[in-house]
N, C-alpha and C. Protein backbone atom coordinates (compact mmCIF):
# COMPACT_ATOMS: atom_id res chain seq x y z
N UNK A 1 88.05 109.77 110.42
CA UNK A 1 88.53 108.73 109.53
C UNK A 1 89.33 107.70 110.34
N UNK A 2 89.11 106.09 110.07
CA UNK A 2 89.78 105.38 110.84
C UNK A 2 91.17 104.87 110.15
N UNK A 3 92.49 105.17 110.77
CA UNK A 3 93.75 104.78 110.29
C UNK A 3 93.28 103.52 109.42
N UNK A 4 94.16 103.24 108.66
CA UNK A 4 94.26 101.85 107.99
C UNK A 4 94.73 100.97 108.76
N UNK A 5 95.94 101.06 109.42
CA UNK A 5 95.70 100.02 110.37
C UNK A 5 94.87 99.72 111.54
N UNK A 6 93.85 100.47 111.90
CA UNK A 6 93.10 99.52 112.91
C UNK A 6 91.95 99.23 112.13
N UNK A 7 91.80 99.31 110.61
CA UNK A 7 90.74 98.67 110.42
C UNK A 7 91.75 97.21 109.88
N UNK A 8 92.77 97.43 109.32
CA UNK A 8 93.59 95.72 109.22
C UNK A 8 93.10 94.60 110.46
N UNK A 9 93.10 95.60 111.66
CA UNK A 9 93.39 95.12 112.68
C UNK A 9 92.16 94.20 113.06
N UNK A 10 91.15 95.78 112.92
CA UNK A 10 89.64 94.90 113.04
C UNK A 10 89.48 93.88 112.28
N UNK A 11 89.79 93.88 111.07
CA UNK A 11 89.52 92.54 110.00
C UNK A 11 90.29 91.27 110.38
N UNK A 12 91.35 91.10 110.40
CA UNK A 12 92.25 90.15 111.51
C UNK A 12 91.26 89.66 113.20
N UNK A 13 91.34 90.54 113.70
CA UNK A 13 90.43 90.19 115.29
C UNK A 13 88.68 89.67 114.46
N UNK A 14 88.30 90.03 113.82
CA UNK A 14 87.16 89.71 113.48
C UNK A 14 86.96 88.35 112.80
N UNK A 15 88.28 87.92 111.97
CA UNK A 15 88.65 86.39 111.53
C UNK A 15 88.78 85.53 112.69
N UNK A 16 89.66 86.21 113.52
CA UNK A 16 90.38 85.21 114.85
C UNK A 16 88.68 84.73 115.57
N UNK A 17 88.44 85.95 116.31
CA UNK A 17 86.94 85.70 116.96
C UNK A 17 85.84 84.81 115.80
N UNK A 18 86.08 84.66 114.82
CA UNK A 18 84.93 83.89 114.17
C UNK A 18 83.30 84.11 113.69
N UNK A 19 83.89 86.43 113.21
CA UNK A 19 82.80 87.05 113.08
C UNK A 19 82.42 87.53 111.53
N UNK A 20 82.57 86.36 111.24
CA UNK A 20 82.45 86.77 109.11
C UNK A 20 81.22 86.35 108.64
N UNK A 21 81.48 86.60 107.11
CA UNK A 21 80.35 86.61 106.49
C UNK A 21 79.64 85.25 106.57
N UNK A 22 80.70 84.42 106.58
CA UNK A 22 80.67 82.95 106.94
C UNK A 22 79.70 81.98 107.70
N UNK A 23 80.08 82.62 108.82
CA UNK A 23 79.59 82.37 110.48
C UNK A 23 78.19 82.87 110.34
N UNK A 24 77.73 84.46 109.74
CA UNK A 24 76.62 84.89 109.73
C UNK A 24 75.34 83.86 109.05
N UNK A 25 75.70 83.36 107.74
CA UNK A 25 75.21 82.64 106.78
C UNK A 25 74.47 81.50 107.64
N UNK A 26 75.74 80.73 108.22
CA UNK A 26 75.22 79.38 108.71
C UNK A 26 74.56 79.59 109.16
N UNK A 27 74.82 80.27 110.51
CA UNK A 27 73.71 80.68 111.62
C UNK A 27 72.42 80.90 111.14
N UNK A 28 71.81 81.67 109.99
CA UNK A 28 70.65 81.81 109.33
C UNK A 28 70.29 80.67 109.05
N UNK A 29 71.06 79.56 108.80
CA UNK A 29 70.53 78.61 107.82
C UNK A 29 69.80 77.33 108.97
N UNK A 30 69.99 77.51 110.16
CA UNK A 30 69.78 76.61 111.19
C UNK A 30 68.33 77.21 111.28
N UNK A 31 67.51 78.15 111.11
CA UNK A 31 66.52 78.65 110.91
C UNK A 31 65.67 78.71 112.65
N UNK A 32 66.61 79.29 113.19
CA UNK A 32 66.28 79.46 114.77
C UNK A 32 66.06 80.41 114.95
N UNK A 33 65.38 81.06 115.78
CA UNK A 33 65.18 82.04 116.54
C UNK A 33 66.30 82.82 117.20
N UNK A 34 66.93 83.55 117.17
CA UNK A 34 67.75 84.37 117.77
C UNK A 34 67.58 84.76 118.51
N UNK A 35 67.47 85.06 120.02
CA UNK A 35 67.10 86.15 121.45
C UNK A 35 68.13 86.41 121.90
N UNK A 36 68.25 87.17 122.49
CA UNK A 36 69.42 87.68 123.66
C UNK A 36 69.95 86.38 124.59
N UNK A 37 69.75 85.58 124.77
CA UNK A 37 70.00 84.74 125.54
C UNK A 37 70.47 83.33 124.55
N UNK A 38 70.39 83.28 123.30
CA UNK A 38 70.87 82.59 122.66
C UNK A 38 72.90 82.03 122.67
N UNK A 39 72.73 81.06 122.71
CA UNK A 39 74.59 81.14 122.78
C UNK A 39 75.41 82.13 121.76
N UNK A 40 74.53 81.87 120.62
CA UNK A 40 75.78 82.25 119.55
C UNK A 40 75.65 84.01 119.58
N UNK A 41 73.97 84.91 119.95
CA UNK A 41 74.14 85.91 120.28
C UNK A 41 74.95 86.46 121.61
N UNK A 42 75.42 85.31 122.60
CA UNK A 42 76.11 86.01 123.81
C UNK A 42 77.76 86.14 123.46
N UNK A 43 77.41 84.94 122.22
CA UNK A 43 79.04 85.20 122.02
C UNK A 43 79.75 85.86 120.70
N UNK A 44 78.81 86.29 119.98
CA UNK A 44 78.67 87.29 119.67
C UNK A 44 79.36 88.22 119.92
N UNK A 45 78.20 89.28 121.07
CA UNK A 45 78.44 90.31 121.74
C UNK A 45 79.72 89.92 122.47
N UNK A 46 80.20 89.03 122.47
CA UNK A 46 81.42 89.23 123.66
C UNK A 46 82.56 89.50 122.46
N UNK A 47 82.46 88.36 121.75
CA UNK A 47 83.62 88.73 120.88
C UNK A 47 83.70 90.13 119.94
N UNK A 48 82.25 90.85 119.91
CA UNK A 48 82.56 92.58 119.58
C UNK A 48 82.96 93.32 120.75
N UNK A 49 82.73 93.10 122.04
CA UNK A 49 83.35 93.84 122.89
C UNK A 49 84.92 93.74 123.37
N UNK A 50 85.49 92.20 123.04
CA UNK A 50 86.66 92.22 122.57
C UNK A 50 87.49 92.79 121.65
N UNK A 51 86.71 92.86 120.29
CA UNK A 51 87.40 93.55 119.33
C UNK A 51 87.29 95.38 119.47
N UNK A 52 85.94 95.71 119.82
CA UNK A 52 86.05 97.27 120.14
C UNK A 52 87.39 97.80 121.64
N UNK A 53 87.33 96.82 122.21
CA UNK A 53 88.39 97.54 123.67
C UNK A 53 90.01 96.87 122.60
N UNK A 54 90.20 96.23 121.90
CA UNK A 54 91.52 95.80 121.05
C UNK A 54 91.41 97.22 120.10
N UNK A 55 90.61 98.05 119.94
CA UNK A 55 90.38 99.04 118.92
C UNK A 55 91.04 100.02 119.79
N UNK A 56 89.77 99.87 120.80
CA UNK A 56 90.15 101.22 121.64
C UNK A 56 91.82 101.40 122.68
N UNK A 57 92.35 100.34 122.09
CA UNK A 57 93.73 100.38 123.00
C UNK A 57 94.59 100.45 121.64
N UNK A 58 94.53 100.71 120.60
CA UNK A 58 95.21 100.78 119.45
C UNK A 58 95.26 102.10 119.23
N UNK A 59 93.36 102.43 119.31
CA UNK A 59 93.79 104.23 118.95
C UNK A 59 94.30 105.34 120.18
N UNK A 60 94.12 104.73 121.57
CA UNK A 60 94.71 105.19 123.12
C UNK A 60 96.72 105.40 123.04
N UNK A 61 96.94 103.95 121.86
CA UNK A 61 98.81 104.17 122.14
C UNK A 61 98.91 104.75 120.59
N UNK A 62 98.38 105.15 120.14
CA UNK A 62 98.53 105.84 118.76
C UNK A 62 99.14 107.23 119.10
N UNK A 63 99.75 107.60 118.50
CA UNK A 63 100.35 108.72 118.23
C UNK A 63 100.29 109.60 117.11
N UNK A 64 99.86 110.98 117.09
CA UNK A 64 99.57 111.51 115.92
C UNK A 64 100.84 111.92 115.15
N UNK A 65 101.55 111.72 113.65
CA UNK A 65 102.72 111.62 113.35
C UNK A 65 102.84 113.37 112.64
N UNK A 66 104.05 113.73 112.92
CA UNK A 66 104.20 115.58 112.32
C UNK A 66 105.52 115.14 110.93
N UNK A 67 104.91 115.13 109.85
CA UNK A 67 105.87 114.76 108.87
C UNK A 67 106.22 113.64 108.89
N UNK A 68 105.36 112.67 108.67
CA UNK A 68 106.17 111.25 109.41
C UNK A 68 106.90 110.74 110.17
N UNK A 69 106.89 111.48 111.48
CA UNK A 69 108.07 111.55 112.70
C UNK A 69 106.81 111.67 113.71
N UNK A 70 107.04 110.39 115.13
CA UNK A 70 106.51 110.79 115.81
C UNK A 70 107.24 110.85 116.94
N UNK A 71 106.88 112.37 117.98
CA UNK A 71 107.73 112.67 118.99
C UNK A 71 107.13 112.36 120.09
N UNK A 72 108.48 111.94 121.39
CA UNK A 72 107.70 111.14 122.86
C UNK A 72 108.38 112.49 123.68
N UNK A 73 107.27 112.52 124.43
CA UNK A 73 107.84 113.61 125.92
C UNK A 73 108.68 112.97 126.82
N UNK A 74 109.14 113.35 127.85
CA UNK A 74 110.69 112.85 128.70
C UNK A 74 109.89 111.78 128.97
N UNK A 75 108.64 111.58 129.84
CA UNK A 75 108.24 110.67 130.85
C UNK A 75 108.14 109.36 129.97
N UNK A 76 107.65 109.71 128.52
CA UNK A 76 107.60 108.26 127.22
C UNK A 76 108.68 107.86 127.27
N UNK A 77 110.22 108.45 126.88
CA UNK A 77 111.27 108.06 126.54
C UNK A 77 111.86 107.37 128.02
N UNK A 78 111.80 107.70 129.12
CA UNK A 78 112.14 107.59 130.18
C UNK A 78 111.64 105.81 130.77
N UNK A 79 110.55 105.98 130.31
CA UNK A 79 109.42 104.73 130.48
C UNK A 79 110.11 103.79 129.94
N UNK A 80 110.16 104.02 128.50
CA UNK A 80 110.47 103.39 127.34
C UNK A 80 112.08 102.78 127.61
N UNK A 81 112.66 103.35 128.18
CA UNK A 81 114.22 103.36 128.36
C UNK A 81 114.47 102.80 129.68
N UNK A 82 113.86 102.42 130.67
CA UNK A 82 113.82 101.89 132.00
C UNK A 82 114.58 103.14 132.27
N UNK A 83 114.77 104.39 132.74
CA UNK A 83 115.61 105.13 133.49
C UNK A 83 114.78 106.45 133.85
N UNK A 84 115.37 106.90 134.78
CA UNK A 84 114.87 107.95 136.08
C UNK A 84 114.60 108.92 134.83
N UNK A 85 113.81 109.96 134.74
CA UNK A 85 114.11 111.16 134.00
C UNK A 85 114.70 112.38 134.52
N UNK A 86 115.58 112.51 135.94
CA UNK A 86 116.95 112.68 135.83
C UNK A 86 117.87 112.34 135.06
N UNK A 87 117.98 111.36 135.10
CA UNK A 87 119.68 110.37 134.06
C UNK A 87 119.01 110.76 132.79
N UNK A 88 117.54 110.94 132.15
CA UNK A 88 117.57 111.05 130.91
C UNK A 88 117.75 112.67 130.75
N UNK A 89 117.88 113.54 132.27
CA UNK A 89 118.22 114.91 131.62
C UNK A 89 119.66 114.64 131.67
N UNK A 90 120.26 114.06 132.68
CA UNK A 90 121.97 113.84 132.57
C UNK A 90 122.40 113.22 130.97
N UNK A 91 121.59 112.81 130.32
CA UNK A 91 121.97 112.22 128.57
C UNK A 91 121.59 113.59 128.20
N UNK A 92 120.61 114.38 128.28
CA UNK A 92 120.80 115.87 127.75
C UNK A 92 121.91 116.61 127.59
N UNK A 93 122.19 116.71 128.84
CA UNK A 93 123.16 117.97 129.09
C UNK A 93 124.75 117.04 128.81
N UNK A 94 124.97 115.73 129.13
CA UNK A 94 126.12 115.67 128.16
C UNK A 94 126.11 115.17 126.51
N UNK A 95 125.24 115.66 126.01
CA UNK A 95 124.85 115.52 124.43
C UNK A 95 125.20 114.09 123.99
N UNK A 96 124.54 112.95 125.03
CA UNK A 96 124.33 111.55 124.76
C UNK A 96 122.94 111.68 123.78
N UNK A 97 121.94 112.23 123.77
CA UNK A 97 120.68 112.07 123.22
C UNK A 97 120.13 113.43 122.68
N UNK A 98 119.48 113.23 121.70
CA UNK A 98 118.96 114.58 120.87
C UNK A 98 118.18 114.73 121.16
N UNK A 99 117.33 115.74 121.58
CA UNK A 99 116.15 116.83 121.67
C UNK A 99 115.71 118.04 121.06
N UNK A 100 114.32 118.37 121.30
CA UNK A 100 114.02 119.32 120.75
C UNK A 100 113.41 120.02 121.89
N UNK A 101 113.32 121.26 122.25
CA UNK A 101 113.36 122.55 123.60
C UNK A 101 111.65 123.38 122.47
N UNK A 102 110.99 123.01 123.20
CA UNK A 102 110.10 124.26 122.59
C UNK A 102 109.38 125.13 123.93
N UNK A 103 109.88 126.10 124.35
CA UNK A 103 109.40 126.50 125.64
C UNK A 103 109.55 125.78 126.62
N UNK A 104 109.03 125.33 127.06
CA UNK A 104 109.85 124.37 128.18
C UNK A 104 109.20 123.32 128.10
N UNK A 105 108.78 122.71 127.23
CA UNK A 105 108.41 121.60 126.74
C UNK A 105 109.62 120.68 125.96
N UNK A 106 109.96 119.34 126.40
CA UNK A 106 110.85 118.85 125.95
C UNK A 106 110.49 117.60 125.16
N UNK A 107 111.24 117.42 123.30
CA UNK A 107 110.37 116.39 123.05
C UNK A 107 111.90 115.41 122.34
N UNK A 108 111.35 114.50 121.91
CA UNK A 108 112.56 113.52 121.54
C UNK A 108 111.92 112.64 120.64
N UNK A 109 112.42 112.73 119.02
CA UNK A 109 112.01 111.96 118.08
C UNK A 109 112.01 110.43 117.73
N UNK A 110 111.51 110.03 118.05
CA UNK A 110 111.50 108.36 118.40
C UNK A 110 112.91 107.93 117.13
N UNK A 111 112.66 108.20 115.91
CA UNK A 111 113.53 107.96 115.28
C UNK A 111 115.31 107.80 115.64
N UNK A 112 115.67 109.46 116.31
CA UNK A 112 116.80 109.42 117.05
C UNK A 112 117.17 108.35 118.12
N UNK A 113 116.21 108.25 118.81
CA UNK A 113 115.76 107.35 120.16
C UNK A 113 116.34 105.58 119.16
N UNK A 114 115.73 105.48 118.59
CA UNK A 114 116.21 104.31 118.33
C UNK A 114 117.35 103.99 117.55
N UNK A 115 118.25 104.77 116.46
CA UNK A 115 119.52 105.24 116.46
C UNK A 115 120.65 105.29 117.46
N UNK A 116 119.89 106.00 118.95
CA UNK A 116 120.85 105.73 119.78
C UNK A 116 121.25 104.49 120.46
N UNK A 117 119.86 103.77 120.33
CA UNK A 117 120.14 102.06 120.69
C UNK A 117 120.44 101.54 119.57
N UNK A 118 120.73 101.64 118.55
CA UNK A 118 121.35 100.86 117.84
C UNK A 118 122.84 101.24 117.89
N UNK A 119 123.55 102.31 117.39
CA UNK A 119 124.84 102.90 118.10
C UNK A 119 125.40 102.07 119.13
N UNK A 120 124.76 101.71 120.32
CA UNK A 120 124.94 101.10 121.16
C UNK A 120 124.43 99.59 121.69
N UNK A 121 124.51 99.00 120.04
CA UNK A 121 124.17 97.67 120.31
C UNK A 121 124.94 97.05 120.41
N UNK A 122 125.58 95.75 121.76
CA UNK A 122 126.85 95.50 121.60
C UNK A 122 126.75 93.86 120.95
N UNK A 123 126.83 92.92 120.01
CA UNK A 123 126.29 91.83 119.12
C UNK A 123 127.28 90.88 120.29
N UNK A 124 126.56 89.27 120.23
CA UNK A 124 126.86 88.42 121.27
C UNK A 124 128.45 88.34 120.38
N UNK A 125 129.40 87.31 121.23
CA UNK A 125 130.29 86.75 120.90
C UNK A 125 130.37 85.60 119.91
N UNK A 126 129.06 84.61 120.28
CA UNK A 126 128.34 83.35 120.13
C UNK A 126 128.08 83.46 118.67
């Protein structure tokens, strides 16, 4: 089954690229021949291979959610946070950041994760 949002997504990229019911119509109505080598079939195909690799990089950073919570491993949060994943075990062990220990698998609920940057948002002066 495809999430609801990447079919939003497809429908949006499929407006932008200029691949509707619309576009199909006219094109019939010019009463041409279609081949592979035609402009509007090369561009076409380009603008579906645009929208399938915009698909396929939607469902690649997708995350599958456990109760409506989705959890990042050290190296995500670490990424995500510009910092060594040392310093993000040094926020462990002095109970700067919440985790969850399942065997020696370590995970961190994005939710918390962004709680802690907000906690620590410091607002301009300006």
């Amino acid at each position: 089954m495809i999430p609801y949002q990447i079919l939003c997504r497809f429908q949006i990229l499929a407006t932008i690229y200029g691949i509707d019911k619309k576009t199909l119509k006219s094109t019939n109505m010019n009463n041409e021949i279609l081949t592979r080598d035609s402009q509007w079939i090369k561009s076409f195909f380009k603008s579906s291979k645009r929208m399938l690799d915009d698909i396929d990089l939607l469902v690649k950073n997708s995350k599958p959610h456990l109760n409506g919570e989705r959890f990042l491993t050290d190296k995500e949060v670490s990424e995500k946070l510009k910092i060594s994943r040392r310093t993000l075990q040094d926020y462990r062990t002095q109970g700067k950041i919440a985790y969850i220990q399942l065997g020696g698998k370590i995970l961190y609920k994005e939710s918390d994760i962004e709680k802690m940057l907000e906690s620590g948002y410091q607002e301009s002066i300006e």
